[in-house]
PDB file of N, CA and C in Angstrom:
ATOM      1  N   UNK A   1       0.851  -1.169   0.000  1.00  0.00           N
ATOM      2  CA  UNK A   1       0.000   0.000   0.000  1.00  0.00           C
ATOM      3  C   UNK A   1       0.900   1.237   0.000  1.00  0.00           C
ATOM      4  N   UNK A   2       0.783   1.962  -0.432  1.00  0.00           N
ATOM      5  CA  UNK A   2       1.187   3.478  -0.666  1.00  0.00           C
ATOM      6  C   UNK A   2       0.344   4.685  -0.268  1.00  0.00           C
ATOM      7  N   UNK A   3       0.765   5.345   0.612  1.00  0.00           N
ATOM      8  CA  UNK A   3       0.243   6.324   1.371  1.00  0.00           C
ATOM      9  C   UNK A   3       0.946   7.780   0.629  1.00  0.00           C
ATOM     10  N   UNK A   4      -0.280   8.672   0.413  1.00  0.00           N
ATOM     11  CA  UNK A   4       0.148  10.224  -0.080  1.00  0.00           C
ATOM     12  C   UNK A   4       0.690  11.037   1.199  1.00  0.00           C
ATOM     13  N   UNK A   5       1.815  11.277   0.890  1.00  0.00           N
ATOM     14  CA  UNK A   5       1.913  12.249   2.191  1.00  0.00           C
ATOM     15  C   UNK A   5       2.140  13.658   1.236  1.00  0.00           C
ATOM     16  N   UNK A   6       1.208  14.515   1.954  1.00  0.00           N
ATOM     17  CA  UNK A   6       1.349  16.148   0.983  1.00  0.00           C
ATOM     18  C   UNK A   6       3.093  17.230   0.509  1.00  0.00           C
ATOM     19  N   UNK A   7       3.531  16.479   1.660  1.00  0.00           N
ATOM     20  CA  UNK A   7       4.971  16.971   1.161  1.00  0.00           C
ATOM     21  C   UNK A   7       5.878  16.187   0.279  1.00  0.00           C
ATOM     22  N   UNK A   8       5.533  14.807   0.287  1.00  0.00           N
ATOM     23  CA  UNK A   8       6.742  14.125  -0.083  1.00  0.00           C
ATOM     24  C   UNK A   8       6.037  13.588  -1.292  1.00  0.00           C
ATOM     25  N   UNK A   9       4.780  13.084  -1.139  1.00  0.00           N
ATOM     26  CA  UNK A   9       4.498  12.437  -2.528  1.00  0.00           C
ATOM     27  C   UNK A   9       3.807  11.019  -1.841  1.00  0.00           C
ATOM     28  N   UNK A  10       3.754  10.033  -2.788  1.00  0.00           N
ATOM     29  CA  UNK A  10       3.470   8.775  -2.732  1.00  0.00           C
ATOM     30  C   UNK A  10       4.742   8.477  -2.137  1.00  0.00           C
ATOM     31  N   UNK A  11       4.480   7.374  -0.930  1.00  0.00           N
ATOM     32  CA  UNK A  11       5.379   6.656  -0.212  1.00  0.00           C
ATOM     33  C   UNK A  11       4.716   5.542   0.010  1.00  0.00           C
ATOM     34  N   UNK A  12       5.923   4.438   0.390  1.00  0.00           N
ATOM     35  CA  UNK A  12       5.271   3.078   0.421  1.00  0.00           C
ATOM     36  C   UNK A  12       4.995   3.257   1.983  1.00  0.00           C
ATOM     37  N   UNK A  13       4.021   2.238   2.397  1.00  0.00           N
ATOM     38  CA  UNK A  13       3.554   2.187   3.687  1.00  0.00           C
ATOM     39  C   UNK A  13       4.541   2.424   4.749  1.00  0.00           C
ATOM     40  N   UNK A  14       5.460   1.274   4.465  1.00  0.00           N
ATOM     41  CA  UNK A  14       6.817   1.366   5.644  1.00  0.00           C
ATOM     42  C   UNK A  14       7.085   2.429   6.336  1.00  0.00           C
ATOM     43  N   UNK A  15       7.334   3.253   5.086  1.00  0.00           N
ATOM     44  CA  UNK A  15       7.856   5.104   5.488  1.00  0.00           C
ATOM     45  C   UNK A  15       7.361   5.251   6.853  1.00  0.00           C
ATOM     46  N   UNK A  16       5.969   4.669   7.104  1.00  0.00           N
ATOM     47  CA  UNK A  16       4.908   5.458   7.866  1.00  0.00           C
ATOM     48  C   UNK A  16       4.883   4.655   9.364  1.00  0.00           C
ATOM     49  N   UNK A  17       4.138   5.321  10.185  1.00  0.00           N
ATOM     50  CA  UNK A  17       3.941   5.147  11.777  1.00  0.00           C
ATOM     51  C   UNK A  17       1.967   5.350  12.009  1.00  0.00           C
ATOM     52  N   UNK A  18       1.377   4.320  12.133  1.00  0.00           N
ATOM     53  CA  UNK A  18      -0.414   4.363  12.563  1.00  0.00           C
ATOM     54  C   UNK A  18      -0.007   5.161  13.616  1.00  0.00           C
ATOM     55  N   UNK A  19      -1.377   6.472  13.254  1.00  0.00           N
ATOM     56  CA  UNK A  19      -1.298   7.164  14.510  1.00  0.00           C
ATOM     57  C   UNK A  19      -2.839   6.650  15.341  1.00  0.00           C
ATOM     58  N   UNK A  20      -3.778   6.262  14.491  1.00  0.00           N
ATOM     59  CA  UNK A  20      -5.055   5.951  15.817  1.00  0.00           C
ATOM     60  C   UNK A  20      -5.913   6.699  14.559  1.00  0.00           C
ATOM     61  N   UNK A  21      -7.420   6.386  14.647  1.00  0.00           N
ATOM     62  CA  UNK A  21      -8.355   6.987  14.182  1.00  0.00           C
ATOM     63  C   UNK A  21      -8.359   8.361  14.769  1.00  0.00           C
ATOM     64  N   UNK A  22      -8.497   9.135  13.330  1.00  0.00           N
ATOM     65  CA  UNK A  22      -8.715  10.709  13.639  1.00  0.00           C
ATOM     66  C   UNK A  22     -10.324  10.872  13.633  1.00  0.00           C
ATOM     67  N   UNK A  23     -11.370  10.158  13.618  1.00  0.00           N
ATOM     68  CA  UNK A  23     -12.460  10.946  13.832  1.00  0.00           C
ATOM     69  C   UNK A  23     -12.347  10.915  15.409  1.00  0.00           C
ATOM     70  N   UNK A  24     -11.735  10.691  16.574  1.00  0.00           N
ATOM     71  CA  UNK A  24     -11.998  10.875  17.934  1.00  0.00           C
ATOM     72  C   UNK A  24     -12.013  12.190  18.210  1.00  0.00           C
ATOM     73  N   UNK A  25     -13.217  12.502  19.497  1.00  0.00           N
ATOM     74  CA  UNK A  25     -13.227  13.737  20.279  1.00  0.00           C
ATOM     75  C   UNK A  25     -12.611  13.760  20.841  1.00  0.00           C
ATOM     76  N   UNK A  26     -11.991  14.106  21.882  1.00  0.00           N
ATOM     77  CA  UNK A  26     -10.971  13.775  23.235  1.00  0.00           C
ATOM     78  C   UNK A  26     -12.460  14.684  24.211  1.00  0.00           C
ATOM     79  N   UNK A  27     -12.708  13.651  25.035  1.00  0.00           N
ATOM     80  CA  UNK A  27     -13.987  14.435  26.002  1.00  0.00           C
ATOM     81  C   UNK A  27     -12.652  15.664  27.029  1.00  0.00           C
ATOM     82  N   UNK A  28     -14.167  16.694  27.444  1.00  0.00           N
ATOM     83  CA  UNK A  28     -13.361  17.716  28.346  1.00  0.00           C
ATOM     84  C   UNK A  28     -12.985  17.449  29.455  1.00  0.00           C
ATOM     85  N   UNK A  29     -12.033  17.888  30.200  1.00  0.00           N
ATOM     86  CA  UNK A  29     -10.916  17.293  31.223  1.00  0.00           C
ATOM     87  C   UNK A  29     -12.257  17.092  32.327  1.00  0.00           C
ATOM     88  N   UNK A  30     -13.162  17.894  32.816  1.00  0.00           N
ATOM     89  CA  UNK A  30     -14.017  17.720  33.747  1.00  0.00           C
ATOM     90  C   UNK A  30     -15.202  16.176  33.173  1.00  0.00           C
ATOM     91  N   UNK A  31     -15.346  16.067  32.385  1.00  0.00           N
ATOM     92  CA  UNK A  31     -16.238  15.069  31.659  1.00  0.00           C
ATOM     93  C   UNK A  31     -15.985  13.685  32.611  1.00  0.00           C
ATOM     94  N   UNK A  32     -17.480  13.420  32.718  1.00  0.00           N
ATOM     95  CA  UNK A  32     -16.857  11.779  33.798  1.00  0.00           C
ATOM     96  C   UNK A  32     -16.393  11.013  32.862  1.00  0.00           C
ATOM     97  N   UNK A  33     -16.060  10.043  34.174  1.00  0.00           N
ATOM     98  CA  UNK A  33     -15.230   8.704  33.850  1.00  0.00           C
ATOM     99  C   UNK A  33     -15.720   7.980  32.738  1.00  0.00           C
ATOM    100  N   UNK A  34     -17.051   7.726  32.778  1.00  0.00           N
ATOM    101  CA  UNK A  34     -17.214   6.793  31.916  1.00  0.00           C
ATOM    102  C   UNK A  34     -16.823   7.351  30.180  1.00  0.00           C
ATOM    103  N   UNK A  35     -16.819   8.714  30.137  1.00  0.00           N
ATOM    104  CA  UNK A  35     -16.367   9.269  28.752  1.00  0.00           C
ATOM    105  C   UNK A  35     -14.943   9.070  28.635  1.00  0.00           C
ATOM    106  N   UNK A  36     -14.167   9.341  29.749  1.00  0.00           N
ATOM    107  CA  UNK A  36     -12.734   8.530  29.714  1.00  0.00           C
ATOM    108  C   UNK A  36     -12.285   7.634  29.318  1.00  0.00           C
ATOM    109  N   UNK A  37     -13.190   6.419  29.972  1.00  0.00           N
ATOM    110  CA  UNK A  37     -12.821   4.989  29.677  1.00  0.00           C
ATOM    111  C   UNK A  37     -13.804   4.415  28.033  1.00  0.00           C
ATOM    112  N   UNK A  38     -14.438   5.187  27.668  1.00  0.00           N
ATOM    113  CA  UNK A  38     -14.904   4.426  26.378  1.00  0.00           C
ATOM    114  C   UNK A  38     -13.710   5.410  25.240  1.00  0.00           C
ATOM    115  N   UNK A  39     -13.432   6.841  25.681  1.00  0.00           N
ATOM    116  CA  UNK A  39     -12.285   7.519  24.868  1.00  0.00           C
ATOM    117  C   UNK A  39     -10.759   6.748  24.520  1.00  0.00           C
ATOM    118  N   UNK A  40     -10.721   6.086  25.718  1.00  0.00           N
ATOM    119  CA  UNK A  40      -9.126   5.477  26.124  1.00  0.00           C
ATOM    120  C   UNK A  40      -8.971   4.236  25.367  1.00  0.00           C
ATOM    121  N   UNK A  41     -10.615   3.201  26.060  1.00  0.00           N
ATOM    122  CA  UNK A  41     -10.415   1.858  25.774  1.00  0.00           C
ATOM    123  C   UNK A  41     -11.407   1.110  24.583  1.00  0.00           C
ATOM    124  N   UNK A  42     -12.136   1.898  24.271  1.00  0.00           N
ATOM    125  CA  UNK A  42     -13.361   1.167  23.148  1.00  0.00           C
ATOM    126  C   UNK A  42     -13.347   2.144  21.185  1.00  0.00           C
ATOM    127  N   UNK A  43     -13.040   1.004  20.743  1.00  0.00           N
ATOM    128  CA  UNK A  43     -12.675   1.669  19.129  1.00  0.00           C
ATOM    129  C   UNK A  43     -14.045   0.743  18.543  1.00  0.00           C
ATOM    130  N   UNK A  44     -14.684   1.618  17.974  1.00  0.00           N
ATOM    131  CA  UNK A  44     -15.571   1.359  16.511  1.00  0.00           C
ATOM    132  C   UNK A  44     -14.184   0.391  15.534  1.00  0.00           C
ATOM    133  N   UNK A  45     -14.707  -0.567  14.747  1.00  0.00           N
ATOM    134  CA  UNK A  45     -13.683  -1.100  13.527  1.00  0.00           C
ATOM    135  C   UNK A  45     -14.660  -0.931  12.109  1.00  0.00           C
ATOM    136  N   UNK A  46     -14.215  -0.072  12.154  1.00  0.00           N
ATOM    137  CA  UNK A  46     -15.255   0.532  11.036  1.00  0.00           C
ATOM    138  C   UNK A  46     -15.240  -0.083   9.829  1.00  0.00           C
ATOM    139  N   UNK A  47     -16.360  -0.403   8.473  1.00  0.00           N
ATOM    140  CA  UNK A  47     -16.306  -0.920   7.511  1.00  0.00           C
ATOM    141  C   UNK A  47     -16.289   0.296   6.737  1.00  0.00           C
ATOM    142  N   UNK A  48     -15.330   0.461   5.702  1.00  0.00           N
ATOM    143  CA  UNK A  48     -15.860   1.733   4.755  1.00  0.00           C
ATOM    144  C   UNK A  48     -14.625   2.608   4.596  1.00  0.00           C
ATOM    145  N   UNK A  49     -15.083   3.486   4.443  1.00  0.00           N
ATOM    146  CA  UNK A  49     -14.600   5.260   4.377  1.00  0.00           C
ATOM    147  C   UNK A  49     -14.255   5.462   5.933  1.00  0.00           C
ATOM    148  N   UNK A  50     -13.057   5.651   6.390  1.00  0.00           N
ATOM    149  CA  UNK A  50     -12.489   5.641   7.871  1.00  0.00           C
ATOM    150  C   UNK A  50     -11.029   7.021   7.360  1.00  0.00           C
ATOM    151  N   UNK A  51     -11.104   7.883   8.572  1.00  0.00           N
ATOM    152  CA  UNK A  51     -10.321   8.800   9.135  1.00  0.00           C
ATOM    153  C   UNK A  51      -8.913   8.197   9.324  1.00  0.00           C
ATOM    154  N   UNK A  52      -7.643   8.794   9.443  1.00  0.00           N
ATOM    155  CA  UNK A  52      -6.612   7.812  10.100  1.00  0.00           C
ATOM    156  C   UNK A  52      -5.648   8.884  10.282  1.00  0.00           C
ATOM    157  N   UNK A  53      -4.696   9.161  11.608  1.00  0.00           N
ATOM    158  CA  UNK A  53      -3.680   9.372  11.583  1.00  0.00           C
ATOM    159  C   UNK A  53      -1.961   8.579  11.141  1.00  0.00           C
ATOM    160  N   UNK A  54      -1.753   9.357  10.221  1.00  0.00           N
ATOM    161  CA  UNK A  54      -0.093   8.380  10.306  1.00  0.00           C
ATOM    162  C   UNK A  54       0.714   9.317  10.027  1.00  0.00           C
ATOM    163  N   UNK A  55       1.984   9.043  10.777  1.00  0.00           N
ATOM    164  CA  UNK A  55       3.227   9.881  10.848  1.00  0.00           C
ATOM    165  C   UNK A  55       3.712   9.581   9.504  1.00  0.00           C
ATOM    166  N   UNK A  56       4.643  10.380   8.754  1.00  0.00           N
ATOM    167  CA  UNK A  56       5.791  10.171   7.706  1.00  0.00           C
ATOM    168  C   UNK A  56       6.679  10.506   8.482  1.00  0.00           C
ATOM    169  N   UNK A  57       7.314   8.653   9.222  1.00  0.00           N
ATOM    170  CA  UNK A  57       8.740   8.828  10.273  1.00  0.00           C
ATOM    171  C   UNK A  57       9.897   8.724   9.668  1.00  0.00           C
ATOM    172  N   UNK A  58       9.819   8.273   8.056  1.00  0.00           N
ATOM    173  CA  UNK A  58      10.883   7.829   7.415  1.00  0.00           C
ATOM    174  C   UNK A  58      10.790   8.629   6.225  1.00  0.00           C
ATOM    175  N   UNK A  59      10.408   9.922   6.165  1.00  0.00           N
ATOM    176  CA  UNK A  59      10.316  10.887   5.861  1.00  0.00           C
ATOM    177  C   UNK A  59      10.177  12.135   6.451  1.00  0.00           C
ATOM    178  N   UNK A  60       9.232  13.148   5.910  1.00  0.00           N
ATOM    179  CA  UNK A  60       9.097  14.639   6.711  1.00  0.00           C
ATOM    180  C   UNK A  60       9.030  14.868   8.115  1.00  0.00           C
ATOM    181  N   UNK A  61       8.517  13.478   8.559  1.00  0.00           N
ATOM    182  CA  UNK A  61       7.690  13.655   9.906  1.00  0.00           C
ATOM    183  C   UNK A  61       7.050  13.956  10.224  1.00  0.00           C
ATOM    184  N   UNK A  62       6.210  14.620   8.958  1.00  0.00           N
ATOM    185  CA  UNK A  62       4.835  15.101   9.639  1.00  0.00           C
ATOM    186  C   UNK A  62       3.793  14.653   9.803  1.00  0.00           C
ATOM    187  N   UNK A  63       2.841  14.495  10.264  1.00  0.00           N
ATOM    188  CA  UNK A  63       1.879  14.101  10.786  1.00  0.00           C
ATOM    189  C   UNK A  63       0.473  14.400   9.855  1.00  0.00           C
ATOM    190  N   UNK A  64      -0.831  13.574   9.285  1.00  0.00           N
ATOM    191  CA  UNK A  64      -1.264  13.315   7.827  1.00  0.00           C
ATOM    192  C   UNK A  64      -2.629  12.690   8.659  1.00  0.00           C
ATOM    193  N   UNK A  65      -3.446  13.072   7.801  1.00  0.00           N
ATOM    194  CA  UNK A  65      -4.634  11.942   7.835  1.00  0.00           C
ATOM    195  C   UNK A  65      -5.293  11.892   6.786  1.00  0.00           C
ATOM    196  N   UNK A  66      -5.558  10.366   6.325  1.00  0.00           N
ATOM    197  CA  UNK A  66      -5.273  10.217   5.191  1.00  0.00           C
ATOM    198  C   UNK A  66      -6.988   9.570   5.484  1.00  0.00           C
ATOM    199  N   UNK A  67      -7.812   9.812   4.622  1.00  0.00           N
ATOM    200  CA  UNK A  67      -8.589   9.167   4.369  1.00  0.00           C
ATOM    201  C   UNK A  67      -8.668   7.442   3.270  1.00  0.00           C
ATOM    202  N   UNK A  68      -9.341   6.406   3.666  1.00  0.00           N
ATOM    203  CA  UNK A  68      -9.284   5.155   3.489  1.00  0.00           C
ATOM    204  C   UNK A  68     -10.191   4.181   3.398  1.00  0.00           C
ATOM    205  N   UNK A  69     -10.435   3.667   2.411  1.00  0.00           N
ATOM    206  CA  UNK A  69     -11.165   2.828   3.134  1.00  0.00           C
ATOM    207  C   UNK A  69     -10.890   1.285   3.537  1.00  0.00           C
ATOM    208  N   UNK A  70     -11.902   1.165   4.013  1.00  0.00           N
ATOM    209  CA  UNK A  70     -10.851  -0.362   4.695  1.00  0.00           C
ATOM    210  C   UNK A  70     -11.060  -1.417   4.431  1.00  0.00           C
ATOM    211  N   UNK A  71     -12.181  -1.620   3.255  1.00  0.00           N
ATOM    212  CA  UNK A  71     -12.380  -3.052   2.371  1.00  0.00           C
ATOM    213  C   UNK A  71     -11.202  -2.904   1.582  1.00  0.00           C
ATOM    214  N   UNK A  72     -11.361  -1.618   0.724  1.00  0.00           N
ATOM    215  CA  UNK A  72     -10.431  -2.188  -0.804  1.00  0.00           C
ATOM    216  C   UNK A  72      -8.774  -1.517  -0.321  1.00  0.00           C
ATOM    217  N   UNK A  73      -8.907  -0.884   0.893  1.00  0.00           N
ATOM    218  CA  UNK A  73      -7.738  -0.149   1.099  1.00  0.00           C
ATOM    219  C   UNK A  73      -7.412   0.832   0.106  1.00  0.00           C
ATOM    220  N   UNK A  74      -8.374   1.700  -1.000  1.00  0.00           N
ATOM    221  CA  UNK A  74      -8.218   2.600  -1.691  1.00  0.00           C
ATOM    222  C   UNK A  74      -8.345   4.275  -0.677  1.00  0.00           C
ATOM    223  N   UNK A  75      -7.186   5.071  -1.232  1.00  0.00           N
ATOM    224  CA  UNK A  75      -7.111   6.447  -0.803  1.00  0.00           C
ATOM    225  C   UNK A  75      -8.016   6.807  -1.646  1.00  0.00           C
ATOM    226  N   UNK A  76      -8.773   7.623  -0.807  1.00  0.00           N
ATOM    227  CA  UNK A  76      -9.589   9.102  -1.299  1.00  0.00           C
ATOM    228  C   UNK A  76      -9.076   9.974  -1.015  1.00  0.00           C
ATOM    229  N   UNK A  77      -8.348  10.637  -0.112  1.00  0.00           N
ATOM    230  CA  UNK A  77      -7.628  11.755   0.532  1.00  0.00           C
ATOM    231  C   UNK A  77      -6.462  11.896   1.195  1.00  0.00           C
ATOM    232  N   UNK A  78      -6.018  13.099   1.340  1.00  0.00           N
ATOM    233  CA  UNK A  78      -4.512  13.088   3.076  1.00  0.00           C
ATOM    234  C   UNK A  78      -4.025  14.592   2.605  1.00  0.00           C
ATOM    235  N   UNK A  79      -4.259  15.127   4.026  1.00  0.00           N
ATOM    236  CA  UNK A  79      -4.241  16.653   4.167  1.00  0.00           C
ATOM    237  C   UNK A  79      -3.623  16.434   5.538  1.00  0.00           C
ATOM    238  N   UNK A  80      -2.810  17.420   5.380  1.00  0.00           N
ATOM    239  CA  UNK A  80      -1.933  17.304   7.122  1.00  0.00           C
ATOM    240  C   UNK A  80      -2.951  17.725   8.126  1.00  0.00           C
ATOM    241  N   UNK A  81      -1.998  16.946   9.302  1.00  0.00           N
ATOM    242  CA  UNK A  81      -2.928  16.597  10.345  1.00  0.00           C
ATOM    243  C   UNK A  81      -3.727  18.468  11.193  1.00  0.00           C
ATOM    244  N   UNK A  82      -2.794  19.397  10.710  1.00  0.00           N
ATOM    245  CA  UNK A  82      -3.389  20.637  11.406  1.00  0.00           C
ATOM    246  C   UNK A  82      -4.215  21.342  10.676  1.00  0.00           C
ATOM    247  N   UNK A  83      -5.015  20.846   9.640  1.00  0.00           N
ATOM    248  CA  UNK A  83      -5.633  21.621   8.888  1.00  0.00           C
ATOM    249  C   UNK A  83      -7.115  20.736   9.213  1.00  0.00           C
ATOM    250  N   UNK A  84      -7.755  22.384   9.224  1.00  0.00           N
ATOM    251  CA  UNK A  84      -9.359  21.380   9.590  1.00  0.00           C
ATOM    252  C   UNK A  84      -9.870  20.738   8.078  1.00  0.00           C
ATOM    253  N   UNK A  85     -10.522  19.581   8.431  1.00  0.00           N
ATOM    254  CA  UNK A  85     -11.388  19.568   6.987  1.00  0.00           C
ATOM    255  C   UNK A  85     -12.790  19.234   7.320  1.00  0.00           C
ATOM    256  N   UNK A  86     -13.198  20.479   6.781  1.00  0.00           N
ATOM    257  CA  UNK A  86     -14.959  19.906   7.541  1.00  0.00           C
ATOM    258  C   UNK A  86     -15.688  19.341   6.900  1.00  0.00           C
ATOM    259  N   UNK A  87     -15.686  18.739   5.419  1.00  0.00           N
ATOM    260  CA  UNK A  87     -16.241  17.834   5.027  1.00  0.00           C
ATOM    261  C   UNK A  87     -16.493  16.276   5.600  1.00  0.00           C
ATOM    262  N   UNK A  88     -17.687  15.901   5.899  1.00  0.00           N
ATOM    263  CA  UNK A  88     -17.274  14.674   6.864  1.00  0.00           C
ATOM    264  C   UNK A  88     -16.797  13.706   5.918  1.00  0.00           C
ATOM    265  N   UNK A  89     -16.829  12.087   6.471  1.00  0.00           N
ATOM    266  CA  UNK A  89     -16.276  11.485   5.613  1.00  0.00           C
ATOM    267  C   UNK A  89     -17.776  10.418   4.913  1.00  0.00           C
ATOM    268  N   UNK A  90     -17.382   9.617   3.926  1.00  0.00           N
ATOM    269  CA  UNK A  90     -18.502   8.578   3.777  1.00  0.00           C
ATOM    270  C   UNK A  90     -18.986   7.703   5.050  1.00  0.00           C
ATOM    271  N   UNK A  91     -20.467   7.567   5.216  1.00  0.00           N
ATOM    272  CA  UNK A  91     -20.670   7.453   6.082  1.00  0.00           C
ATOM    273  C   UNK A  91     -20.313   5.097   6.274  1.00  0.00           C
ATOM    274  N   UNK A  92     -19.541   5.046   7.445  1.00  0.00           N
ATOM    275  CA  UNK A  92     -18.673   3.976   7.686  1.00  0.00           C
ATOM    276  C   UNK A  92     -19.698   3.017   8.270  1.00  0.00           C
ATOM    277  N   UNK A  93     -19.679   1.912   8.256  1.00  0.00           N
ATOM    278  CA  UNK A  93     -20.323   0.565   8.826  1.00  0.00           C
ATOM    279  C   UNK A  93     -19.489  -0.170   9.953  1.00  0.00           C
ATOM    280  N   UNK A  94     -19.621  -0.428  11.195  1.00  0.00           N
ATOM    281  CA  UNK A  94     -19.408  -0.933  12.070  1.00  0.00           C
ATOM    282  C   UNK A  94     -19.365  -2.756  12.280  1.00  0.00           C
ATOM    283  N   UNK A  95     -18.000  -3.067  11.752  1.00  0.00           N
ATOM    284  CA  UNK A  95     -18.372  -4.456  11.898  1.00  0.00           C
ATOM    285  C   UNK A  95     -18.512  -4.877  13.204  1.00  0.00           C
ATOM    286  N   UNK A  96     -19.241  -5.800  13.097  1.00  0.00           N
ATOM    287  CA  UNK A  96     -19.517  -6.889  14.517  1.00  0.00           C
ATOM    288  C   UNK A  96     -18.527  -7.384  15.720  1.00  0.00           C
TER     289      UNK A  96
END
């Protein structure tokens, strides 16, 4: 697989470091526990069109989220990680 990173170009996967799904909120520091522990410990495995952080460590270093999906593993997108994009994404299926 080959990942776009906006500075460098097409890179093969290796280059790269999984950073964690970027659609997460991070709940507010006062927010109870239980928003903690489903933030920390419980991931959706989404079918579809999915968000993603990944580093380019063997490159720029910068930090990317690349849109994906996760049947065919085809890119639709990857805009660095500090830029908002408010388009949401296709809406994803939750496997079992």
């Amino acid at each position: 697989m080959r990942l776009p990173c906006p500075w460098c170009g097409d890179r093969d996967l290796n280059e790269f470091g999984y950073g964690g799904d970027a659609t997460l909120q991070r709940p507010a520091d006062d927010a109870p526990m239980k928003e903690w522990v489903d933030y920390v410990f419980f991931r959706d495995n989404p079918r579809g069109s999915h968000r993603e952080h990944w580093q380019h460590i063997q490159g720029c270093r910068a930090w990317i989220v690349v849109e994906r999906d996760t049947l065919t593993h085809e890119i639709t997108g990857s805009w660095p990680a500090n830029e908002m994009v408010v388009a949401a994404p296709a809406k994803s299926e939750v496997t079992p």
